[in-house]
PDB file of N, CA and C in Angstrom:
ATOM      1  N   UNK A   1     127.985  64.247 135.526  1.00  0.00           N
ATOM      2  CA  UNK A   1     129.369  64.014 135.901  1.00  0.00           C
ATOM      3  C   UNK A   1     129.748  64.897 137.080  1.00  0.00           C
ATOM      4  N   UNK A   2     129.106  66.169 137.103  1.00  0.00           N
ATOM      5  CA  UNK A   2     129.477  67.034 138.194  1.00  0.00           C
ATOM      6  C   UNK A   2     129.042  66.267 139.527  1.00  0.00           C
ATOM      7  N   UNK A   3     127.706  65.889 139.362  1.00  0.00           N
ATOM      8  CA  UNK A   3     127.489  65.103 140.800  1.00  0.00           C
ATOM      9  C   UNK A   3     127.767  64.206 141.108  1.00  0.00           C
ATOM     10  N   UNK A   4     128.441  63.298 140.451  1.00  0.00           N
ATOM     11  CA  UNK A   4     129.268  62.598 140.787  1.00  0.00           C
ATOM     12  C   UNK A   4     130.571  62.808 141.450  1.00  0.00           C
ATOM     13  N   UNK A   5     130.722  64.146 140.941  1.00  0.00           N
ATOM     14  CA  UNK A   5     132.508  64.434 141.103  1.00  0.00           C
ATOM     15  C   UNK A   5     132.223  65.469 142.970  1.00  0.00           C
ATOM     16  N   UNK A   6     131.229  65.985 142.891  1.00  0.00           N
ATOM     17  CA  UNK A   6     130.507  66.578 144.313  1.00  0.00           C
ATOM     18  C   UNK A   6     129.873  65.641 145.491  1.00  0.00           C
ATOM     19  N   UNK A   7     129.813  64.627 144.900  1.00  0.00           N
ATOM     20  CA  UNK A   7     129.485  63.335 145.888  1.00  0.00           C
ATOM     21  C   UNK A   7     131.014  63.213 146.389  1.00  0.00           C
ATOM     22  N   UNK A   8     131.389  62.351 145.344  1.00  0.00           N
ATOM     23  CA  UNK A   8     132.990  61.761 146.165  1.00  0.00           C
ATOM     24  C   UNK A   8     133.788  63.078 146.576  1.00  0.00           C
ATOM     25  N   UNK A   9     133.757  64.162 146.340  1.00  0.00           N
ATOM     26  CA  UNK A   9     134.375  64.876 146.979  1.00  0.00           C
ATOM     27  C   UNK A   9     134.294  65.416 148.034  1.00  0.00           C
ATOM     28  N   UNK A  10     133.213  64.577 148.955  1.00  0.00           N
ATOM     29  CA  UNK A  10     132.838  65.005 150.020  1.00  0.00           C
ATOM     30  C   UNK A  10     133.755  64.680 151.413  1.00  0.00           C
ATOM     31  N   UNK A  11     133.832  65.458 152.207  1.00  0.00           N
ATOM     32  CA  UNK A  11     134.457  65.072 153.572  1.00  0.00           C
ATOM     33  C   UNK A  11     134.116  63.675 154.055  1.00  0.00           C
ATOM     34  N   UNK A  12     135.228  62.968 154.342  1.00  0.00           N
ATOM     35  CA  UNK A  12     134.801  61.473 154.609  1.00  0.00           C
ATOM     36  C   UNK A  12     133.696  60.966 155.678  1.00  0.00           C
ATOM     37  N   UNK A  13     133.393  62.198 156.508  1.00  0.00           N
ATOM     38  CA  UNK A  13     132.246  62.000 157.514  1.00  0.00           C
ATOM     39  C   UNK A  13     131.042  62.403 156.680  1.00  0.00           C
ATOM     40  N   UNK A  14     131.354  63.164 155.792  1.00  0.00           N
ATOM     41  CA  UNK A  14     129.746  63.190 154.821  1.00  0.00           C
ATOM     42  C   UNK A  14     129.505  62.362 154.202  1.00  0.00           C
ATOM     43  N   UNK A  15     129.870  61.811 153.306  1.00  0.00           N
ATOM     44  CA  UNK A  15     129.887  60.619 152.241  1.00  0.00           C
ATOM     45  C   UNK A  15     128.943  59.469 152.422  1.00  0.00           C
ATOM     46  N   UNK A  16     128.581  58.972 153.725  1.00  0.00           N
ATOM     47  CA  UNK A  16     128.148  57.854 154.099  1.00  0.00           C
ATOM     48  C   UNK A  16     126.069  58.712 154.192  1.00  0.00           C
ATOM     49  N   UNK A  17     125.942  60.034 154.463  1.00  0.00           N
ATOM     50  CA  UNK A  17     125.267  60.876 155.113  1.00  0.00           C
ATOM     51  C   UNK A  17     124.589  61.268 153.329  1.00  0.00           C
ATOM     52  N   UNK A  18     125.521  60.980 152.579  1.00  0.00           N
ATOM     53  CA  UNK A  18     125.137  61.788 151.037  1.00  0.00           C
ATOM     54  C   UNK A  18     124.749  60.228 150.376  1.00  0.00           C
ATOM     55  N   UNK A  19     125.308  59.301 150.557  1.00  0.00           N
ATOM     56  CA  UNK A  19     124.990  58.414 149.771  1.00  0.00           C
ATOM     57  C   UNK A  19     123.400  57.441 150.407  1.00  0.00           C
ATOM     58  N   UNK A  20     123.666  57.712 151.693  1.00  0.00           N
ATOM     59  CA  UNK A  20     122.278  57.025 152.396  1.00  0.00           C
ATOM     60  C   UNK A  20     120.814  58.489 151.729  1.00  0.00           C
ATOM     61  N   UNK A  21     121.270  59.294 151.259  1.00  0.00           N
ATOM     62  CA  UNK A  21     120.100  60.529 150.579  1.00  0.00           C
ATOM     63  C   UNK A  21     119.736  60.534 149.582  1.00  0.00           C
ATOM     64  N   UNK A  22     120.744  60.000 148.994  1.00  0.00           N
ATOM     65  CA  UNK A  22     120.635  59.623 147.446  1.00  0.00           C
ATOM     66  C   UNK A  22     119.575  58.097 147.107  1.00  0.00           C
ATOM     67  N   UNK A  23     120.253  57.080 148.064  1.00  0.00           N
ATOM     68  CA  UNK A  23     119.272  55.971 148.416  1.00  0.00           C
ATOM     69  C   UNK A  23     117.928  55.976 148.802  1.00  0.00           C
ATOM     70  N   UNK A  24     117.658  56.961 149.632  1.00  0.00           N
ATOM     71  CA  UNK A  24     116.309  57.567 150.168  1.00  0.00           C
ATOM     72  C   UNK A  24     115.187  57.944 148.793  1.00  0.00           C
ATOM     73  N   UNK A  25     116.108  58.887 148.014  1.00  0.00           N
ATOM     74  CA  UNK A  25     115.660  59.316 147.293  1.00  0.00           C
ATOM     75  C   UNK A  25     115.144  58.498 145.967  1.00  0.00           C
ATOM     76  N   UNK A  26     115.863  57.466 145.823  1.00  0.00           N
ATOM     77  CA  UNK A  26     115.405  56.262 145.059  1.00  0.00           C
ATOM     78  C   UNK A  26     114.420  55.635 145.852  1.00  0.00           C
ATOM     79  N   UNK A  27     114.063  55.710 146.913  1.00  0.00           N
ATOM     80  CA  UNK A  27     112.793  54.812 147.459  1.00  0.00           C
ATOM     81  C   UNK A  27     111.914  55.637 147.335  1.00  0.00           C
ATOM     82  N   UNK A  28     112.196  56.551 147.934  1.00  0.00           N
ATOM     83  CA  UNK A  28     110.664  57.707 147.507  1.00  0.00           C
ATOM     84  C   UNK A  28     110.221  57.487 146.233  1.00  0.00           C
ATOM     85  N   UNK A  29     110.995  57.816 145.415  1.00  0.00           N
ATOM     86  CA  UNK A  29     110.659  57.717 143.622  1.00  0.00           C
ATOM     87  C   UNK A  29     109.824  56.600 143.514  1.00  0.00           C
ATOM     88  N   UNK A  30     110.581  55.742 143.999  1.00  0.00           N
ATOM     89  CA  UNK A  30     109.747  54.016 143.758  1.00  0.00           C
ATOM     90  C   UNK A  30     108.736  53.960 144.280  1.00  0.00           C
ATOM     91  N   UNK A  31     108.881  54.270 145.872  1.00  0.00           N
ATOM     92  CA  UNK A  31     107.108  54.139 146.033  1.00  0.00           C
ATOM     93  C   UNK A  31     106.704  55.230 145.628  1.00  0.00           C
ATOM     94  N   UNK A  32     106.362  56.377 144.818  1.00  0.00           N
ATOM     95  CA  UNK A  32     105.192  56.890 143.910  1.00  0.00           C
ATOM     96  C   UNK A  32     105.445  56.464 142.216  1.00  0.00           C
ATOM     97  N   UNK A  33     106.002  55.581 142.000  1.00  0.00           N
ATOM     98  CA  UNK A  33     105.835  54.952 140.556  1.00  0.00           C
ATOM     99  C   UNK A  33     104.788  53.806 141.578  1.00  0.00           C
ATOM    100  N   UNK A  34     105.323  52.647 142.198  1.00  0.00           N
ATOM    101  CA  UNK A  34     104.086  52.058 142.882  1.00  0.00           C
ATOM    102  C   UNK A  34     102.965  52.195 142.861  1.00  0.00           C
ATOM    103  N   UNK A  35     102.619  53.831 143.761  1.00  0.00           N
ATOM    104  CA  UNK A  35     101.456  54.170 143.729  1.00  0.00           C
ATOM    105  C   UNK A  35     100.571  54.735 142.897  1.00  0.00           C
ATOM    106  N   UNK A  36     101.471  55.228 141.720  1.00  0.00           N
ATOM    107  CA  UNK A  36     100.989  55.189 140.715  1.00  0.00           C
ATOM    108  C   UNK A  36     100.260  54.371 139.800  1.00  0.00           C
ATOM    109  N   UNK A  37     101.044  53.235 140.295  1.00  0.00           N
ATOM    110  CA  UNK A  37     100.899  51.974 139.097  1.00  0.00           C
ATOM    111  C   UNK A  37      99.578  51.159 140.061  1.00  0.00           C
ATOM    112  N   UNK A  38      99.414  51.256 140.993  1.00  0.00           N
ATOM    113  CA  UNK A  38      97.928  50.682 141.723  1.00  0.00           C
ATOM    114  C   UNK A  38      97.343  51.647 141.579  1.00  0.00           C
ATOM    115  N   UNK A  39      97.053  53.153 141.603  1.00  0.00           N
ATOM    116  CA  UNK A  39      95.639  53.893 141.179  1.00  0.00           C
ATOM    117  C   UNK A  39      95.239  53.420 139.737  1.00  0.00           C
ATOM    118  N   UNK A  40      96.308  53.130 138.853  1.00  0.00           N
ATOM    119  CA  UNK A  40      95.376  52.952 137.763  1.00  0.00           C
ATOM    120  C   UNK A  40      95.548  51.695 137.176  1.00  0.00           C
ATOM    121  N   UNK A  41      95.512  50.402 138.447  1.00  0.00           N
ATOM    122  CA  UNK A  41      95.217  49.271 138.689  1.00  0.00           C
ATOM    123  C   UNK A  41      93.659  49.238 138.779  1.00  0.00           C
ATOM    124  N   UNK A  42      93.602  50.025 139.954  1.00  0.00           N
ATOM    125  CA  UNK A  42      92.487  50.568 140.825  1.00  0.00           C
ATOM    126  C   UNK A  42      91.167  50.809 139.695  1.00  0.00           C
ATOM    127  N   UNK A  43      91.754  51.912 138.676  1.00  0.00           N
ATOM    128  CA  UNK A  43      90.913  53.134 138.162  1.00  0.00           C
ATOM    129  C   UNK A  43      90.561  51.265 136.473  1.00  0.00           C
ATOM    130  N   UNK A  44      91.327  50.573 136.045  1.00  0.00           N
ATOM    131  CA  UNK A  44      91.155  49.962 135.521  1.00  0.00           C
ATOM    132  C   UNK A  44      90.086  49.210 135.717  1.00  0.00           C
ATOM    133  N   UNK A  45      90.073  48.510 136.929  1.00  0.00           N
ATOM    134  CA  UNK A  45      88.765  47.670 137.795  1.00  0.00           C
ATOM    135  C   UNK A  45      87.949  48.360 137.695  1.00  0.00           C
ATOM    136  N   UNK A  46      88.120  49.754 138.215  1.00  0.00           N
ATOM    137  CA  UNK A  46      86.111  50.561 138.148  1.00  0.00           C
ATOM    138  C   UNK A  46      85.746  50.261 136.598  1.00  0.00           C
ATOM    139  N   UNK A  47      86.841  50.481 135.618  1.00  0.00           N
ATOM    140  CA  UNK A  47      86.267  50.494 134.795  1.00  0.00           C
ATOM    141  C   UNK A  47      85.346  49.436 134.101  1.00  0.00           C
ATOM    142  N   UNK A  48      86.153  48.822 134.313  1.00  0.00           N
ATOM    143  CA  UNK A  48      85.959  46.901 133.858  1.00  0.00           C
ATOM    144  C   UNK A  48      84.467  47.018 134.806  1.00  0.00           C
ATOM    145  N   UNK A  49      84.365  47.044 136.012  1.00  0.00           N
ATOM    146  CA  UNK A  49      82.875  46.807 136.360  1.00  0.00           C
ATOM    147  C   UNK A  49      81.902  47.572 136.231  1.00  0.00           C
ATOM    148  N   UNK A  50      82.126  48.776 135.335  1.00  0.00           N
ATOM    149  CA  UNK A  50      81.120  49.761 135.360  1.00  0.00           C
ATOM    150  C   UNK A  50      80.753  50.598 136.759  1.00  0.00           C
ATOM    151  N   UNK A  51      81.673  50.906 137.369  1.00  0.00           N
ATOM    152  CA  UNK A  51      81.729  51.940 138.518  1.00  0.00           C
ATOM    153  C   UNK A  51      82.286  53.324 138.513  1.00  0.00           C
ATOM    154  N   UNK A  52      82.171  53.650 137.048  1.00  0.00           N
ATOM    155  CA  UNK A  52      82.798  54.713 137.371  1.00  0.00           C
ATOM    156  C   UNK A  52      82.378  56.352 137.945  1.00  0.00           C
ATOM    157  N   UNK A  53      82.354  56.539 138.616  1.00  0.00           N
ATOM    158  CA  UNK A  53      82.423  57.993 139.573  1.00  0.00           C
ATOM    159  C   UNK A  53      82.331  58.876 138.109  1.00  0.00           C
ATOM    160  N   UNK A  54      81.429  59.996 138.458  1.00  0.00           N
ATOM    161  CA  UNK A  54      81.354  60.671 137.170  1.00  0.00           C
ATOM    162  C   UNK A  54      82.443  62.031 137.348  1.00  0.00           C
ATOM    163  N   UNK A  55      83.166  62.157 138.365  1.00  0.00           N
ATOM    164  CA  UNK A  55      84.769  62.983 138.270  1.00  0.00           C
ATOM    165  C   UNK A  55      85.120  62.678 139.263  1.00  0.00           C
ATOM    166  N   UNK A  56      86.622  61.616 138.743  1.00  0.00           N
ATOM    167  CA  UNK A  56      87.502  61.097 139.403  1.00  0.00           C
ATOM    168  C   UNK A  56      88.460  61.904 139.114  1.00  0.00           C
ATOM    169  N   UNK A  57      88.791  62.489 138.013  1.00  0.00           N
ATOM    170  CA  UNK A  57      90.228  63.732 137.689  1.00  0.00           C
ATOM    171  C   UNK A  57      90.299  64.274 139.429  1.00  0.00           C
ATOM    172  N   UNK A  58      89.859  64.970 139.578  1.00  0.00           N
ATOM    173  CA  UNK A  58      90.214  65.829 140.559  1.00  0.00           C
ATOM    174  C   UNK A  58      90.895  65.106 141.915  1.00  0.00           C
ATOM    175  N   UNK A  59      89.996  63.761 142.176  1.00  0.00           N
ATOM    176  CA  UNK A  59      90.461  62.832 143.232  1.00  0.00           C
ATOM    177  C   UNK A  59      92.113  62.157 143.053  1.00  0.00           C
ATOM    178  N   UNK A  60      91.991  61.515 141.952  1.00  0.00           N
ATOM    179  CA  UNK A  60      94.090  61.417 141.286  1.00  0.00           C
ATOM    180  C   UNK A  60      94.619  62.754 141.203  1.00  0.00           C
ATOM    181  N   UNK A  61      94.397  63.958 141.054  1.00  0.00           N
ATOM    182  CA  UNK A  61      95.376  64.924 141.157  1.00  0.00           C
ATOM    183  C   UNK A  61      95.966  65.068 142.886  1.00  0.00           C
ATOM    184  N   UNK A  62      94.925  65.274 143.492  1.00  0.00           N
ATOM    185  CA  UNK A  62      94.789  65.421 145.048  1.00  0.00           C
ATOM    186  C   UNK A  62      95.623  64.238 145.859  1.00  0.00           C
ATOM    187  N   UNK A  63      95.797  63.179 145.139  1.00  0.00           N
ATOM    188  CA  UNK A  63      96.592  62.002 145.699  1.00  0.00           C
ATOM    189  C   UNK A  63      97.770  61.714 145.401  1.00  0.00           C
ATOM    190  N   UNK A  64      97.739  62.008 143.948  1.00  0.00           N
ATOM    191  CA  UNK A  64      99.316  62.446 143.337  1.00  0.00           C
ATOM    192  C   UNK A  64      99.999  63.554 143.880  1.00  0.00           C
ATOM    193  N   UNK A  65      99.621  64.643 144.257  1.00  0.00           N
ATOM    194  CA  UNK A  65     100.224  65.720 144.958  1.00  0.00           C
ATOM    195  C   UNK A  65     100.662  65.413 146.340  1.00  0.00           C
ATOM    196  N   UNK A  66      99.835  64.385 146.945  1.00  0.00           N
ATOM    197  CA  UNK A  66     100.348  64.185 148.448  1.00  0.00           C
ATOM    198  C   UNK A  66     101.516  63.163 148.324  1.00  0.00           C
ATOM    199  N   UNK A  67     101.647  62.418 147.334  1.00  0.00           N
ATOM    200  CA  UNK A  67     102.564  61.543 147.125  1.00  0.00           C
ATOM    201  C   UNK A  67     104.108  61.985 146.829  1.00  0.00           C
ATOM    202  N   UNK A  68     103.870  63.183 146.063  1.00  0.00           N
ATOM    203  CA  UNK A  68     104.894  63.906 145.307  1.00  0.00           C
ATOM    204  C   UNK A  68     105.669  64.794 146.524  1.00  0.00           C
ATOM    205  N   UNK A  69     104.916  65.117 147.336  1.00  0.00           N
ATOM    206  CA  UNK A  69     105.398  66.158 148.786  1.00  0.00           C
ATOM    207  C   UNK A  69     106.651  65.551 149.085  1.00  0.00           C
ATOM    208  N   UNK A  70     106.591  63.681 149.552  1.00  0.00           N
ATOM    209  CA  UNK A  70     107.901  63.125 150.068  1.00  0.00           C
ATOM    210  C   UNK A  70     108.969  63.236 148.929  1.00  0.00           C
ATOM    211  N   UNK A  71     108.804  63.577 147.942  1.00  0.00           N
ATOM    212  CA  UNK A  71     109.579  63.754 146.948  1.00  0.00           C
ATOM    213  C   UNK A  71     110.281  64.935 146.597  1.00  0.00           C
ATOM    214  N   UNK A  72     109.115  66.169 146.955  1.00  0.00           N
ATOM    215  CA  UNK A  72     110.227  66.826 146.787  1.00  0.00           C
ATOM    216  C   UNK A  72     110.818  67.185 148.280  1.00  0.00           C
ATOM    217  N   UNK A  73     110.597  67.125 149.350  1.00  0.00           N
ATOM    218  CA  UNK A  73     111.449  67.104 150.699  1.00  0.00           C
ATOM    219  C   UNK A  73     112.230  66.307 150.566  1.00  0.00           C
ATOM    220  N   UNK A  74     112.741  64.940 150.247  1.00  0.00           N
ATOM    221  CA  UNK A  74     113.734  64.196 150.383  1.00  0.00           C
ATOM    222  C   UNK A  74     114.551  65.108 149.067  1.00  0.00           C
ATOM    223  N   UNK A  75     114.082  65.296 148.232  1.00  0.00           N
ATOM    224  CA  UNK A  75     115.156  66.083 147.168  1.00  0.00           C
ATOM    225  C   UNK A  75     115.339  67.240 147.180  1.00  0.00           C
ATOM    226  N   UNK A  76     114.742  68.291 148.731  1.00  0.00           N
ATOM    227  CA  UNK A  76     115.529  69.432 148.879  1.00  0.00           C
ATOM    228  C   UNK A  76     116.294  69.303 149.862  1.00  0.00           C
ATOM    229  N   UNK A  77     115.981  67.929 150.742  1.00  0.00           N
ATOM    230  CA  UNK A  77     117.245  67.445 152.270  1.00  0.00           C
ATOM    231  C   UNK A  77     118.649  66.991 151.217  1.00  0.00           C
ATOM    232  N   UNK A  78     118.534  66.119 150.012  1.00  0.00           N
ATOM    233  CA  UNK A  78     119.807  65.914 149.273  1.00  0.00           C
ATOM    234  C   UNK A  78     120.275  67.202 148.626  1.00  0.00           C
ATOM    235  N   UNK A  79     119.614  67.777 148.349  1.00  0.00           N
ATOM    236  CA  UNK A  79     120.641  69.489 147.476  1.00  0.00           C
ATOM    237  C   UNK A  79     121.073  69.827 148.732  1.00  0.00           C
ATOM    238  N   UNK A  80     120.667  69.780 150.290  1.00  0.00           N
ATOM    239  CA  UNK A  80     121.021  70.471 151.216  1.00  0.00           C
ATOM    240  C   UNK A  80     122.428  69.769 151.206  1.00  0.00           C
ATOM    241  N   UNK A  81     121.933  68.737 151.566  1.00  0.00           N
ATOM    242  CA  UNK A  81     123.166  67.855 152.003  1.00  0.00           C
ATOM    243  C   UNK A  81     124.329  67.665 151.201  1.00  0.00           C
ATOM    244  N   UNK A  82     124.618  67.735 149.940  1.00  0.00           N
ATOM    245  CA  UNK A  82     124.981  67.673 148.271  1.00  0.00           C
ATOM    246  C   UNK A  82     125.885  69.328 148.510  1.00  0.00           C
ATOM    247  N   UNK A  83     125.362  70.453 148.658  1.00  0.00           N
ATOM    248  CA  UNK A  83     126.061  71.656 149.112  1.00  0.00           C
ATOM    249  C   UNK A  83     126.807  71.932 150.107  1.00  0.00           C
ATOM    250  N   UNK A  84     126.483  71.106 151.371  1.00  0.00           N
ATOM    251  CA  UNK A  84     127.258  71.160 152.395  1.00  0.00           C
ATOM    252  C   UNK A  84     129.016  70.548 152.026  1.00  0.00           C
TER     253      UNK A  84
END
C-alpha cells in the first residue's frame, strides 16, 4: 500500500518516468521466467535423447546469473527513481 501511495504521490513530471520503471521491470521479470522456462525445455530434450553432459549444474547457474543482472539493475534504477 505504501508503494502505491509513493507512486501517485509523485511530482506530475515523475509519474509518467515511475510508471514506464515499474513496466520495465515487469518485462525483465518476464523475460527471465521465459528463459527459464526454455533452459529446461532445452535440459528436457537432452534428456529425452540421451545427451546428457555429465555437469550441466554449473552451466544453468552461470546463465541464470547473467539473466538475473538485468533484474536487479532495472530494480535498483526503480528504488532510485521511487525515492526521488
Amino acid at each position: 500500500m505504501r508503494l502505491a501511495v509513493l507512486i501517485l504521490a509523485a511530482p506530475p513530471g515523475l509519474l509518467p518516468i515511475r510508471i514506464m520503471a515499474i513496466l520495465a521491470l515487469l518485462a525483465v521479470i518476464v523475460a527471465f521466467i521465459y528463459v527459464v522456462r526454455h533452459l529446461k525445455k532445452i535440459e528436457r530434450t537432452i534428456v529425452a535423447y540421451d545427451l546428457v553432459p555429465s555437469e550441466s549444474g554449473p552451466r544453468h547457474n552461470v546463465v541464470l546469473i547473467i539473466c538475473a543482472v538485468p533484474i536487479i539493475l532495472v530494480a535498483l534504477l526503480l528504488f532510485l527513481i521511487i525515492t526521488t
